[in-house]
Protein backbone atom coordinates (compact mmCIF):
# COMPACT_ATOMS: atom_id res chain seq x y z
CA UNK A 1 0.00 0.00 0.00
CA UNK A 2 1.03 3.21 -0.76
CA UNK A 3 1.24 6.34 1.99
CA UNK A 4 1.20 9.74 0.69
CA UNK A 5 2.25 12.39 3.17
CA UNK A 6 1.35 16.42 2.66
CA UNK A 7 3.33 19.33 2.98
CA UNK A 8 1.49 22.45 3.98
CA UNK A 9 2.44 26.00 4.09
CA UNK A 10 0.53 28.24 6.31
CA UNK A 11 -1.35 30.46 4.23
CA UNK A 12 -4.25 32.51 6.00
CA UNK A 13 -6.55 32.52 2.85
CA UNK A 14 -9.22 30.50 4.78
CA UNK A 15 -10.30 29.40 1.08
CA UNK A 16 -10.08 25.51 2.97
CA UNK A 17 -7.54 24.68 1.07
CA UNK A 18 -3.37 24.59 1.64
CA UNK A 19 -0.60 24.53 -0.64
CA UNK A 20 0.77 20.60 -0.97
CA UNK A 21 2.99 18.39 -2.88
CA UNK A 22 2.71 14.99 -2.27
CA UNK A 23 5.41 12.32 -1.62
CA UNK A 24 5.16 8.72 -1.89
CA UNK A 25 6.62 5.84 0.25
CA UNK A 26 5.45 2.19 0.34
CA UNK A 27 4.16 1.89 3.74
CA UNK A 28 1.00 1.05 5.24
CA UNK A 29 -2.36 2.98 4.93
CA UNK A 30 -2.99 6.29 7.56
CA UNK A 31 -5.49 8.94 7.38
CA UNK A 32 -7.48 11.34 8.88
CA UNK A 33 -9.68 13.99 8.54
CA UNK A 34 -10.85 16.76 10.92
CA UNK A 35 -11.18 19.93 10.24
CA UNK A 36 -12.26 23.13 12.51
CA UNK A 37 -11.98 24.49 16.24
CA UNK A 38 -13.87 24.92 18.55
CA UNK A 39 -13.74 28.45 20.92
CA UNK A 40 -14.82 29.01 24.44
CA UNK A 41 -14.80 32.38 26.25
CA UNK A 42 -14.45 33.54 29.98
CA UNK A 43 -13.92 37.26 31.67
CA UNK A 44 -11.47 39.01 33.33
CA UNK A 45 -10.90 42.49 34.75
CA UNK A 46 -9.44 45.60 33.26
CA UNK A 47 -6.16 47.17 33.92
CA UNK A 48 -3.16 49.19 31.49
CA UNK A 49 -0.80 48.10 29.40
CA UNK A 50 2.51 49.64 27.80
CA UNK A 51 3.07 49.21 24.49
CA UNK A 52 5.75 46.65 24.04
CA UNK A 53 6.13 43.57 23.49
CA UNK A 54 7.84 40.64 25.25
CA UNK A 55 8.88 37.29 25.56
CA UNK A 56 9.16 33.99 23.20
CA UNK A 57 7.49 35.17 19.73
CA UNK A 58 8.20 36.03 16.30
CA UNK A 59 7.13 38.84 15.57
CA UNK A 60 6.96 41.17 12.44
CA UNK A 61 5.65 44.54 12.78
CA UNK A 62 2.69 45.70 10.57
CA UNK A 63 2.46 49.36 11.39
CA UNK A 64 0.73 52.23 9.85
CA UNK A 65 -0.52 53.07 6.61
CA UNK A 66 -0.41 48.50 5.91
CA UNK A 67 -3.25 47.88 2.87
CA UNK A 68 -3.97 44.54 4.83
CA UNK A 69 -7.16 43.75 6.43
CA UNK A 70 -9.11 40.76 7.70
CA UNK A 71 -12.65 40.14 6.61
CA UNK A 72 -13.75 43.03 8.51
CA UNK A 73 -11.92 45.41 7.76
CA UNK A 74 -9.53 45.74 10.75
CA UNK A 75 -6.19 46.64 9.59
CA UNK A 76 -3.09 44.60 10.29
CA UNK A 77 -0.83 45.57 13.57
CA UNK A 78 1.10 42.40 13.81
CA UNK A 79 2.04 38.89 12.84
CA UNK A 80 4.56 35.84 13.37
CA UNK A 81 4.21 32.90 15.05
CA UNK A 82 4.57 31.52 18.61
CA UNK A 83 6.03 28.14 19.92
CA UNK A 84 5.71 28.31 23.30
CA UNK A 85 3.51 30.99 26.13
CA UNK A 86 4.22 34.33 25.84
CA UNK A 87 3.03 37.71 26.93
CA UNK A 88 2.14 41.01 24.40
CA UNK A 89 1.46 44.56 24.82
CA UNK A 90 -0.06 46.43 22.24
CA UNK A 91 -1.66 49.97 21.77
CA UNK A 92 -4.97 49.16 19.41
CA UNK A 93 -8.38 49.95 19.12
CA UNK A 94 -11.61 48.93 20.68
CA UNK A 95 -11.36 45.65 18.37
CA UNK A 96 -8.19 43.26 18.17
CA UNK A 97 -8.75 40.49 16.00
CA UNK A 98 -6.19 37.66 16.12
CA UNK A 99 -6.35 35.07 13.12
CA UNK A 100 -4.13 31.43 14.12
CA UNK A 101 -3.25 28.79 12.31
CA UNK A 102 -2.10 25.74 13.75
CA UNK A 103 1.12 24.33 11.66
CA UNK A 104 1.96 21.77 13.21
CA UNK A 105 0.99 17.90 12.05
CA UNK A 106 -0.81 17.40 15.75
CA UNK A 107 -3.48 19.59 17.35
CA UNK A 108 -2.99 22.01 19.93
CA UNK A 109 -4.97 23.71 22.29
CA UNK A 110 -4.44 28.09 22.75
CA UNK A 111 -6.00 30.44 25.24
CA UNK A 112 -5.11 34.04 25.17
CA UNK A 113 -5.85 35.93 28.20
CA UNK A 114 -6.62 39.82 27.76
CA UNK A 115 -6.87 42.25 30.35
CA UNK A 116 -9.46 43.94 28.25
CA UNK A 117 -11.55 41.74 26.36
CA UNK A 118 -11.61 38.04 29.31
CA UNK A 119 -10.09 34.57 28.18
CA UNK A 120 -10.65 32.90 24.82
CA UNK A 121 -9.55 29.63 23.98
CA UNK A 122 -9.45 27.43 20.61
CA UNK A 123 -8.57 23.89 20.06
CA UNK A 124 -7.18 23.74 17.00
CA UNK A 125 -6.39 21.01 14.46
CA UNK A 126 -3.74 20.33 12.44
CA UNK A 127 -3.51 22.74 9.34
CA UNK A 128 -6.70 24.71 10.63
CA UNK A 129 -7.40 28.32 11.11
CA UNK A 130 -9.53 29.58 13.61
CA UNK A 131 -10.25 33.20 14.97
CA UNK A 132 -9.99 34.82 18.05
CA UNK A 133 -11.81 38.52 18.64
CA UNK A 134 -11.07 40.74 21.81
CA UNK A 135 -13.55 43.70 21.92
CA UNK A 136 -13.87 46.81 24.69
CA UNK A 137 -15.27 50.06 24.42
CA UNK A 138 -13.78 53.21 25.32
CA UNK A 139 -11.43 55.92 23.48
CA UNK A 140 -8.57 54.75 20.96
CA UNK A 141 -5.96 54.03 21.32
CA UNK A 142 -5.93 51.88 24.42
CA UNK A 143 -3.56 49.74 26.20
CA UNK A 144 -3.69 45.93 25.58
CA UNK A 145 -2.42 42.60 27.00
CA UNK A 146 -2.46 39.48 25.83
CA UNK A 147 -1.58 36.07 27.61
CA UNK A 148 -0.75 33.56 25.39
CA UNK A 149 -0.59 29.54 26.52
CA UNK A 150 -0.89 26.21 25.63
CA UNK A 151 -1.45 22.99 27.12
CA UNK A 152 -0.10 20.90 24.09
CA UNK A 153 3.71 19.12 23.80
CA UNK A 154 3.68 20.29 20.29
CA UNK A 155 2.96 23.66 19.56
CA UNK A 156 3.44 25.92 16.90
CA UNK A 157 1.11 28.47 15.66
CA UNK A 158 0.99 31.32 12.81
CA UNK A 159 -0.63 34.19 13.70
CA UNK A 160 -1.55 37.45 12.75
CA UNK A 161 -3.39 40.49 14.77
CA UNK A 162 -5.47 42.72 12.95
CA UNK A 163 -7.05 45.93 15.22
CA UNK A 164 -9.83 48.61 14.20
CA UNK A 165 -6.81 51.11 15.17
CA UNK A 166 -2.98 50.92 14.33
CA UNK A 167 -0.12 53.41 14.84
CA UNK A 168 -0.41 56.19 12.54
CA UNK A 169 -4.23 56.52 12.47
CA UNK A 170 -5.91 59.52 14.74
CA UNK A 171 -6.49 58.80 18.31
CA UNK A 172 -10.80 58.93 18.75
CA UNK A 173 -12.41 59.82 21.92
């Protein structure tokens, strides 16, 4: 019998399909196939943040005047990916929108803690993209912090954070 393994890139087009090539061995037979996440929220109490950010993520800052946006609208602040917890501080607006896609082979589990907007948590499967959308009113820009962990062995997750206000564009309120 013939096994044929995939090779995905992780592209955020959330058209449901990846990039692949396929590869052949003569092995035995192995698939699967699950698809989604699931999402589960909880609050949490406001406090400030600075605006830096910290800890054990790549990041690549997406500031001002950026043509990207999510389905929304929201433009893009940030993006890289994370392998282990971690901790972010971010000036934005009353909406930060994160976008993650697991790419890893295994599932992993991700809860992001904000001191704005409670606890959100996904459990995402391999290759999937799921969405994660903090939200608190009041005058822009304001201070946010974001908690990032895992449960999972394996973990290693693209991101990107898009916000309804970035660096560059007037402060409201």
């Amino acid at each position: 019998m013939k096994q044929i393994q995939k090779f995905y890139s992780a592209n955020f087009d959330n058209s449901g399909t990846d990039e692949d090539s396929d590869s052949s061995s003569s092995s035995t037979d192995n698939s699967s196939a699950n698809t989604g996440a699931s999402t589960s929220d909880d609050s949490s109490t406001n406090s400030n943040a600075s605006a830096d950010n910290t800890d054990s993520s790549t990041q690549n800052s997406q500031s001002g005047g950026t043509d990207n946006t999510d389905s929304e609208g929201f433009k893009l602040l940030d993006s890289g990916s994370w392998n282990n917890s971690t901790t972010l501080n971010y000036q934005g607006g009353q909406v930060m929108h994160f976008q993650v896609k697991n790419v890893n082979v295994l599932g992993t589990t991700l809860s992001i803690n904000s001191n704005l907007g409670g606890n959100k948590s996904l459990i995402i499967l391999p290759q999937q993209t799921g969405d994660i959308r903090f939200d608190c009113f009041g005058s822009e820009p304001m201070g946010w912090t974001f908690d990032v962990s895992t449960d999972s062995d394996a973990f290693i997750v693209a991101w990107q954070l898009f916000s309804s206000w970035i660096p560059g564009d007037p402060a409201n309120g």
